[in-house]
C-alpha atoms as a PDB file:
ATOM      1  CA  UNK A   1     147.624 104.515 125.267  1.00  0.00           C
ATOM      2  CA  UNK A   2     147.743 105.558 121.146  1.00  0.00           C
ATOM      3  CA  UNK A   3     146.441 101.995 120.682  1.00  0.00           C
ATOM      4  CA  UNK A   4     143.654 102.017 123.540  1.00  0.00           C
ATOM      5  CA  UNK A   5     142.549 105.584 121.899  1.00  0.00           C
ATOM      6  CA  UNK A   6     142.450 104.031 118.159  1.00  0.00           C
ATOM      7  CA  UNK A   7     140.454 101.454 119.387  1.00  0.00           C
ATOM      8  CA  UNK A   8     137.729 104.300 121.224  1.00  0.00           C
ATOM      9  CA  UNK A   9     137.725 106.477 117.875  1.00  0.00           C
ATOM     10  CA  UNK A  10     137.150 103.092 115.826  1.00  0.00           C
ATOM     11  CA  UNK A  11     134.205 102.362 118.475  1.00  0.00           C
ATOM     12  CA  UNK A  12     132.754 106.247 118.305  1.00  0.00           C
ATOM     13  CA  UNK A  13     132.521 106.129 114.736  1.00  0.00           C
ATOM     14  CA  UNK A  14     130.633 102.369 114.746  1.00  0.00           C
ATOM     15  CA  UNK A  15     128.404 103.546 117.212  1.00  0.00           C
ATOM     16  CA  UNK A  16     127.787 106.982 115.130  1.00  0.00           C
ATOM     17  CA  UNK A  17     126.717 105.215 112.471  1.00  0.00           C
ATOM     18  CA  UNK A  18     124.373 103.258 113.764  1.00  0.00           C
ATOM     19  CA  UNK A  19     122.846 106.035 116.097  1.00  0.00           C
ATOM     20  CA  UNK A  20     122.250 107.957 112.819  1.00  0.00           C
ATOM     21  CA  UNK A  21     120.280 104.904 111.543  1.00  0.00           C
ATOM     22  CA  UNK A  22     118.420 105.295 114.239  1.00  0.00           C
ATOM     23  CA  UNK A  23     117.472 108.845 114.648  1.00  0.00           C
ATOM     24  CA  UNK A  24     116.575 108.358 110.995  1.00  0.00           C
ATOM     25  CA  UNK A  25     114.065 105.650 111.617  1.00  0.00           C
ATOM     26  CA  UNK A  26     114.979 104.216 108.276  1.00  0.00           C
ATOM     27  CA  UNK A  27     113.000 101.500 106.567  1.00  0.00           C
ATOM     28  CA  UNK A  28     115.280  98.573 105.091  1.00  0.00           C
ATOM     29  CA  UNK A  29     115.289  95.481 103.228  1.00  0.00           C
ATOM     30  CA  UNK A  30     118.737  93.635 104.180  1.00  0.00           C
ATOM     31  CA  UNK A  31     117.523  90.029 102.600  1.00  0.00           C
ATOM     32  CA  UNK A  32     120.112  88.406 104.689  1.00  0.00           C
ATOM     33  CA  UNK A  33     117.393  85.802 106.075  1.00  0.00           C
ATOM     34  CA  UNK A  34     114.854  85.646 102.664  1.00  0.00           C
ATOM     35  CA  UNK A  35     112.841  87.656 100.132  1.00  0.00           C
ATOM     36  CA  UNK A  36     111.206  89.748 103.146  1.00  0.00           C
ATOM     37  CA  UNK A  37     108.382  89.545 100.606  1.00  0.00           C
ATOM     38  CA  UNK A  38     109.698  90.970  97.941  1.00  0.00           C
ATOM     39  CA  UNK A  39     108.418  89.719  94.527  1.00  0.00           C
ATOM     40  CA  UNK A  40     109.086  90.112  90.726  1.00  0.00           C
ATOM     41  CA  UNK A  41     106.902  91.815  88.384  1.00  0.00           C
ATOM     42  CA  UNK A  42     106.813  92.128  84.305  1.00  0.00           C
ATOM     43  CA  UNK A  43     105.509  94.935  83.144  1.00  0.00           C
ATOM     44  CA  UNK A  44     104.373  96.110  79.722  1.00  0.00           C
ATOM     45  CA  UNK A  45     104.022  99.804  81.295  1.00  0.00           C
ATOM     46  CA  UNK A  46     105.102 102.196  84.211  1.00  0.00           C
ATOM     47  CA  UNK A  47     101.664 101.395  85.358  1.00  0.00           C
ATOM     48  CA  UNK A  48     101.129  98.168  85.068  1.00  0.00           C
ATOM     49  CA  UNK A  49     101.706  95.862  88.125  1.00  0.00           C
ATOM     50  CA  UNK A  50     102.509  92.971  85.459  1.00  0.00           C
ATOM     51  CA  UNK A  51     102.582  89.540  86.754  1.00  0.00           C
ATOM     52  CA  UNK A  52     104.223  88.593  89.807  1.00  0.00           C
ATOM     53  CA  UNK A  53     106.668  85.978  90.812  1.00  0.00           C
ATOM     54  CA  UNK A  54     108.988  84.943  93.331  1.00  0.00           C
ATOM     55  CA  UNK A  55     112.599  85.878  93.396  1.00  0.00           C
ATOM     56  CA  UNK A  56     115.454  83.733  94.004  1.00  0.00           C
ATOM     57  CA  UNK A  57     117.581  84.225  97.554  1.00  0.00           C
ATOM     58  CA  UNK A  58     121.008  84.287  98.378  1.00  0.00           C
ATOM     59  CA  UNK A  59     122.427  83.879 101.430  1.00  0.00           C
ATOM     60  CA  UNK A  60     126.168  85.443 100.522  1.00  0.00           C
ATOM     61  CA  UNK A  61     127.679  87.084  97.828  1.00  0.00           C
ATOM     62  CA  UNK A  62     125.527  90.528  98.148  1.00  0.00           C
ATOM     63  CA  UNK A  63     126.637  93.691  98.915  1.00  0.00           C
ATOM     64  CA  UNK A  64     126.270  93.211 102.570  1.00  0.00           C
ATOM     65  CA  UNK A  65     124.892  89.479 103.232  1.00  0.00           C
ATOM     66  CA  UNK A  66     121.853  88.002 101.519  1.00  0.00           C
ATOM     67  CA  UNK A  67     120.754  89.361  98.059  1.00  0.00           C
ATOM     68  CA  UNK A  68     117.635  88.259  95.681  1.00  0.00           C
ATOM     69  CA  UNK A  69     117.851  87.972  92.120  1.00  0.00           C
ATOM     70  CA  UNK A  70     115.738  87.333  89.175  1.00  0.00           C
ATOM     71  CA  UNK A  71     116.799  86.101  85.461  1.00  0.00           C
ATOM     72  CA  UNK A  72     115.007  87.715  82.915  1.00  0.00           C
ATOM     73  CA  UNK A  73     111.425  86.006  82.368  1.00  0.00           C
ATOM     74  CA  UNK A  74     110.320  88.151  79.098  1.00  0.00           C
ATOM     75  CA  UNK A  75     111.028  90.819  76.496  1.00  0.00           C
ATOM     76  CA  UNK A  76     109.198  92.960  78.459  1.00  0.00           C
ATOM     77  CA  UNK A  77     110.489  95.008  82.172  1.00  0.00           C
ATOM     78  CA  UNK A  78     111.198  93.012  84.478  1.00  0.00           C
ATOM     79  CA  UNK A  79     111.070  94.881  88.481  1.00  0.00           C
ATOM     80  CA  UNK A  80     111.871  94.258  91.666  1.00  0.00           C
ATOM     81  CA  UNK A  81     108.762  94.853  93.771  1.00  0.00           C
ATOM     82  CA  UNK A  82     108.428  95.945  97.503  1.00  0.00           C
ATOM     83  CA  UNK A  83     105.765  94.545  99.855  1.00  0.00           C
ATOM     84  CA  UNK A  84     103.897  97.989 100.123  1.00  0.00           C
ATOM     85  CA  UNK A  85     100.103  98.113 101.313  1.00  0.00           C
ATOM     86  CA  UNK A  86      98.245 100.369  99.587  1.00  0.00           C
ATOM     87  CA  UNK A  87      97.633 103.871 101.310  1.00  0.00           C
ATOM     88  CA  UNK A  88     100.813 103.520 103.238  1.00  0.00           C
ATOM     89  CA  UNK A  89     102.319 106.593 104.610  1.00  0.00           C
ATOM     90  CA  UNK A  90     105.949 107.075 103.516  1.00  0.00           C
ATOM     91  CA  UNK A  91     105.974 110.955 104.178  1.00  0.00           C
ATOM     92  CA  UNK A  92     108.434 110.665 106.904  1.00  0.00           C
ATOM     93  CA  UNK A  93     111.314 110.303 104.339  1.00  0.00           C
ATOM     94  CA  UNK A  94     110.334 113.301 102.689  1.00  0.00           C
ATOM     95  CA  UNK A  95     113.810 115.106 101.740  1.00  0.00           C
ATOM     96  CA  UNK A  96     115.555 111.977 102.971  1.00  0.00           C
ATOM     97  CA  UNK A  97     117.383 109.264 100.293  1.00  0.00           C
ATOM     98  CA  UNK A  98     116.168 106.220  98.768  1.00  0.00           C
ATOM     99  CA  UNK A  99     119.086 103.914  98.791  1.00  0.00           C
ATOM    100  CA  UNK A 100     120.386 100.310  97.389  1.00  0.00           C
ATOM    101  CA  UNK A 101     122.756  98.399  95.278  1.00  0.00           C
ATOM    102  CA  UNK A 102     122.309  96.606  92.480  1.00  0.00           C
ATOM    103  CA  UNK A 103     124.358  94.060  89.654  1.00  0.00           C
ATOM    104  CA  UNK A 104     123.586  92.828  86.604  1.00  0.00           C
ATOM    105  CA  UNK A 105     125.468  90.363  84.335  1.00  0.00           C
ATOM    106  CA  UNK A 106     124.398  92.939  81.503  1.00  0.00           C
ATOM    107  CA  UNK A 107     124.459  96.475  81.243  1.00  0.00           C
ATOM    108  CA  UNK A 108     123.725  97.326  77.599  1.00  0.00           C
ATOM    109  CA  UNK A 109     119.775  98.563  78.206  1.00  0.00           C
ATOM    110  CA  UNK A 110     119.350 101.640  79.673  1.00  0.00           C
ATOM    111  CA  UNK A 111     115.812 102.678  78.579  1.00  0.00           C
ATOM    112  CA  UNK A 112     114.257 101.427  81.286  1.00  0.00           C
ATOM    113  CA  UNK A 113     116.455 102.243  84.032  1.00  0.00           C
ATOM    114  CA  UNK A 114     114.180 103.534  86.153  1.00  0.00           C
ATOM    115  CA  UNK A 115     112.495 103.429  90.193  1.00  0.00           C
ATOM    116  CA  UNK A 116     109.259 103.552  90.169  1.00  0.00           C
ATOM    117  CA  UNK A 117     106.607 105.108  92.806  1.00  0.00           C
ATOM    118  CA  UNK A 118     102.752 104.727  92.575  1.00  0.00           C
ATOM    119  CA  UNK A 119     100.194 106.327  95.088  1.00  0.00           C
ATOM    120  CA  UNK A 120      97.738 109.078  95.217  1.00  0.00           C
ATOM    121  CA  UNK A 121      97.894 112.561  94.134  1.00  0.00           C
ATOM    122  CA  UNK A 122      94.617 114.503  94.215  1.00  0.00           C
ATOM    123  CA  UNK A 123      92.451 111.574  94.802  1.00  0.00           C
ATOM    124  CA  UNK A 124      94.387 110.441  90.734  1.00  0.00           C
ATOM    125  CA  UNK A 125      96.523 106.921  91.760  1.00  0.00           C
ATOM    126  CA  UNK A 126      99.671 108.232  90.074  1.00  0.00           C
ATOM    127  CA  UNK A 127     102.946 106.971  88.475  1.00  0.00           C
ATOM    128  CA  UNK A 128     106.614 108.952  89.072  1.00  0.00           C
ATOM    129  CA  UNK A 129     109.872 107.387  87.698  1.00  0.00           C
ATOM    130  CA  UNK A 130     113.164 108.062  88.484  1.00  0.00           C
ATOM    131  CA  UNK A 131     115.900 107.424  85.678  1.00  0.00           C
ATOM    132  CA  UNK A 132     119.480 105.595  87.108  1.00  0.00           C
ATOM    133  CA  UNK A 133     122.355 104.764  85.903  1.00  0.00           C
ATOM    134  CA  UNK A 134     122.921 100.781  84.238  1.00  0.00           C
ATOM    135  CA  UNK A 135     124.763  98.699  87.459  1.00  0.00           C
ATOM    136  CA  UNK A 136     127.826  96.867  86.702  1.00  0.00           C
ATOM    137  CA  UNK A 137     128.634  93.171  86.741  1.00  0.00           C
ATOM    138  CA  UNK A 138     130.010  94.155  90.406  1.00  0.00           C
ATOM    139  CA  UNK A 139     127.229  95.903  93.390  1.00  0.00           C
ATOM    140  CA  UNK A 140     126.278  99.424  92.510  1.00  0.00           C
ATOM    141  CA  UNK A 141     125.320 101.460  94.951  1.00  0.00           C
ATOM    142  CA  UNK A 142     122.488 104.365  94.071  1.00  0.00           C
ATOM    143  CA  UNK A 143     121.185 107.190  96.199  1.00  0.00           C
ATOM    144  CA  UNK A 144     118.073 109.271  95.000  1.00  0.00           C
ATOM    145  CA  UNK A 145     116.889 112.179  96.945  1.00  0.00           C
ATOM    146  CA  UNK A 146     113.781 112.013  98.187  1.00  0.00           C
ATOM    147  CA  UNK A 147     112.121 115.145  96.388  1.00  0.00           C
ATOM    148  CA  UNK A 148     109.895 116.156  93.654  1.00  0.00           C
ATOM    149  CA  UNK A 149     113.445 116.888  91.773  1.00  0.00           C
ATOM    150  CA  UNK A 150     114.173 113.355  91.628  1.00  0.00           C
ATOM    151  CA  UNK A 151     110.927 111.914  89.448  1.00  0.00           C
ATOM    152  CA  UNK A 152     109.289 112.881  86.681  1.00  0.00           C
ATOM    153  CA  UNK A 153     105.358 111.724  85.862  1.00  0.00           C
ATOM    154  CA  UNK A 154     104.414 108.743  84.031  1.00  0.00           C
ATOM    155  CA  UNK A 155     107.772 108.080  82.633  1.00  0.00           C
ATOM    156  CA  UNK A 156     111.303 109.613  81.657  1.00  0.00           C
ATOM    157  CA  UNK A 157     110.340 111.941  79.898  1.00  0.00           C
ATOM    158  CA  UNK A 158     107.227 113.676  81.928  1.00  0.00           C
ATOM    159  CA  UNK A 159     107.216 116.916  83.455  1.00  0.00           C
ATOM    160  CA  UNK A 160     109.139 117.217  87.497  1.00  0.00           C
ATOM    161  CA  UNK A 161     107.471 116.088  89.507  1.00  0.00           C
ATOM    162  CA  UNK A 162     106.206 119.024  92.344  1.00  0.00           C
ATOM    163  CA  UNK A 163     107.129 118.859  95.825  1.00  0.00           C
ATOM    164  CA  UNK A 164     103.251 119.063  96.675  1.00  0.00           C
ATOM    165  CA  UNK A 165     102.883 116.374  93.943  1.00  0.00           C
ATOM    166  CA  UNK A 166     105.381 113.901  95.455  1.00  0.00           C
ATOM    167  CA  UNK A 167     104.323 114.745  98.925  1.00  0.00           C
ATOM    168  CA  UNK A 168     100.884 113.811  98.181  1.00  0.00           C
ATOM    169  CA  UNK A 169     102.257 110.380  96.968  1.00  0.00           C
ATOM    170  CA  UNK A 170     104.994 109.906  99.574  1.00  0.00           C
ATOM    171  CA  UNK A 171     102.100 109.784 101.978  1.00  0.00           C
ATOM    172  CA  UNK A 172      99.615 107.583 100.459  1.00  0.00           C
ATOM    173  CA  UNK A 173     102.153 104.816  98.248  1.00  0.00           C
ATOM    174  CA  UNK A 174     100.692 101.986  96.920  1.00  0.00           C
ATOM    175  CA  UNK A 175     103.567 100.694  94.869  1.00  0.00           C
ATOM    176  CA  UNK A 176     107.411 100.728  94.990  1.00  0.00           C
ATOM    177  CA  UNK A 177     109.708  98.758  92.309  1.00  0.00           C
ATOM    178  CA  UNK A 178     113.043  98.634  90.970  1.00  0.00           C
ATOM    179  CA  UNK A 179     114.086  97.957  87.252  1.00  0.00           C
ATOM    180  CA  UNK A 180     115.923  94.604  87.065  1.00  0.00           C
ATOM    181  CA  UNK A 181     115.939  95.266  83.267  1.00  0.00           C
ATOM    182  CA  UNK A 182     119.459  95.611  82.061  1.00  0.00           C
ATOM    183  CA  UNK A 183     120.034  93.916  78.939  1.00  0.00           C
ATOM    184  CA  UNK A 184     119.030  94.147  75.046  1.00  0.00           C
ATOM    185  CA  UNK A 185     117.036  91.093  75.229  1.00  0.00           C
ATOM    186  CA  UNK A 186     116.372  87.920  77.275  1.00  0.00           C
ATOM    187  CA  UNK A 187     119.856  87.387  78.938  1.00  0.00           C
ATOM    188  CA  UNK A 188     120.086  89.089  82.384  1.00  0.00           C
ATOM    189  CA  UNK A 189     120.120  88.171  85.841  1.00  0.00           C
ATOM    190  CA  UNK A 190     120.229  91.387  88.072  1.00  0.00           C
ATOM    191  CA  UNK A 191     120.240  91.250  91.709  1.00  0.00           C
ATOM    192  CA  UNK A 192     119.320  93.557  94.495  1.00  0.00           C
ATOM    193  CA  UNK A 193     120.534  94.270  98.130  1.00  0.00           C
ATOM    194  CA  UNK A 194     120.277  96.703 100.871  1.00  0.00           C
ATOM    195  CA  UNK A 195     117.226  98.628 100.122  1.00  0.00           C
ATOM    196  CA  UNK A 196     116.493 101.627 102.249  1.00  0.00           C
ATOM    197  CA  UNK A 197     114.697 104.956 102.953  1.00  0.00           C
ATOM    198  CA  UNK A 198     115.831 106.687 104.936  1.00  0.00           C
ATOM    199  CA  UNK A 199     114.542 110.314 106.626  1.00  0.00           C
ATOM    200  CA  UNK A 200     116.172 113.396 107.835  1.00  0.00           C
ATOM    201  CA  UNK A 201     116.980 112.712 111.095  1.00  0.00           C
ATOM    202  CA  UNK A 202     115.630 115.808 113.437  1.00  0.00           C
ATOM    203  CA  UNK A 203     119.142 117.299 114.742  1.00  0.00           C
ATOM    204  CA  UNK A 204     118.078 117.487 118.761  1.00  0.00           C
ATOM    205  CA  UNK A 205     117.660 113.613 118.735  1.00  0.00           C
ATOM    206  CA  UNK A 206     120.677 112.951 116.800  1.00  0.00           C
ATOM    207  CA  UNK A 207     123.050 115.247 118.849  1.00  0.00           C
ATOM    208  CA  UNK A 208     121.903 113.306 122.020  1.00  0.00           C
ATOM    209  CA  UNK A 209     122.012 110.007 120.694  1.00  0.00           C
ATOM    210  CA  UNK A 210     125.610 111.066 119.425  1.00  0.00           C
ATOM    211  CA  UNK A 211     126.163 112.551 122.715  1.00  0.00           C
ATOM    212  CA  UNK A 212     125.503 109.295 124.907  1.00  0.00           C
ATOM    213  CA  UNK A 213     127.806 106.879 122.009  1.00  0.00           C
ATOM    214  CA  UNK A 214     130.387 109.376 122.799  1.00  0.00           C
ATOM    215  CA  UNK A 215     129.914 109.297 126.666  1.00  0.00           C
ATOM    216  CA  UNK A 216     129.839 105.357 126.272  1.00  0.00           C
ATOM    217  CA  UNK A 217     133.379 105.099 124.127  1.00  0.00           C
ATOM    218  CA  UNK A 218     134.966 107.592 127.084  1.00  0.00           C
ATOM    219  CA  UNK A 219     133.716 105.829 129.908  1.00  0.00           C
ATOM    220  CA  UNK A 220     135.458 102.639 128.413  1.00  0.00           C
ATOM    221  CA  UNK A 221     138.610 103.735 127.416  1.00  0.00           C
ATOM    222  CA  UNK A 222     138.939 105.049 130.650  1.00  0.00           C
ATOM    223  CA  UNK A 223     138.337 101.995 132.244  1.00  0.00           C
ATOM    224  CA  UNK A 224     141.518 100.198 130.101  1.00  0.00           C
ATOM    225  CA  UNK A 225     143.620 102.969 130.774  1.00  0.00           C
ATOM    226  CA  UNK A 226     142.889 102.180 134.721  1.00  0.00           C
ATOM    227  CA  UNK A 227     143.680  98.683 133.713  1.00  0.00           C
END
């Protein structure tokens, strides 16, 4: 019986996870079949959109599955760039997180350490960066909020960003990319995995979905314990 109910708890708390994901609605890049169009850009600025090229894929060896990569083309910022149309609405993951992992094979640059957002604000295309942490040799995992708090305008250094501010650009982005830049010179190869926003999940659909995964994990284990 112990062992029948360690098996339903290990079930519940599978199936809670993914029922969050769910209610959530997130949007995520796994790259465990290809790119799933992401590209590379090198920049000069934070808004530039550089020139673009493609990024290498890996099936294995990510943080979960597939990853994609890029070596360091220049001496200037090299990004990891989402397949965003411009004008796309994104204000669903207001107050949600923006996560993913990253790795680099150098650490030892951190000025341009950044996430960067692009889209409209008062009719003005604008540019918001978010400063993070160097990634280790091994996957790093990052989580930025979702809010104004999180970015400042233009670069590092720019005023915080205001919640009508990053609203406004939340719901008309044009661009989102990722610093692969990581070392003091030409010498890197970063990679990237597991990309995701992800909203607030409204609590009436999450307490039912959670409600049914844990009617489902009852109405099995009862059925072994019959057995």
């Amino acid at each position: 019986m112990k062992i029948q109910q360690g098996r339903a708890t290990r079930l519940l708390a599978v199936l809670s996870l993914g029922v969050l994901a769910v209610a959530a609605g997130a949007q995520t890049w796994t790259f465990d079949g290809d790119q799933e169009g992401w590209i590379a850009r090198d920049i000069v600025s934070y808004s530039d959109l550089g020139d673009p090229s493609e990024l290498m894929w890996t099936g294995s060896g990510g943080a979960s599955g597939g990853y994609v990569s890029k070596f360091d083309p220049s001496m200037n910022t090299f990004c990891f760039s989402a397949p965003i149309t411009a004008g796309t609405d994104y204000s669903a993951y207001l107050g949600g997180n923006l996560t993913f992992s990253l790795q680099s094979d150098f650490n030892d640059w951190t000025a341009d350490s950044v996430v960067i957002l692009r889209g409209l604000d008062s009719g003005n295309l604008t540019t918001i960066v978010s400063a993070l942490p160097a990634p280790n040799p091994t996957w790093t995992g990052y989580s930025i909020d979702l809010t104004g708090a999180s970015f400042r305008i233009g670069n590092q250094s720019g005023a915080v960003v205001s919640d009508a501010q990053f609203a406004s650009i939340m719901g008309n982005l044009s661009t989102f990319m990722i610093s692969g830049e990581y070392g003091n010179g030409v010498k890197e190869t970063t990679g990237l995995d597991s990309v995701s926003f992800g909203a607030i999940p409204e609590p009436s659909t999450t307490a039912v979905l959670l409600g049914s995964a844990a009617l489902l994990v009852a109405g099995i284990a009862r059925r072994r314990c019959k057995r």
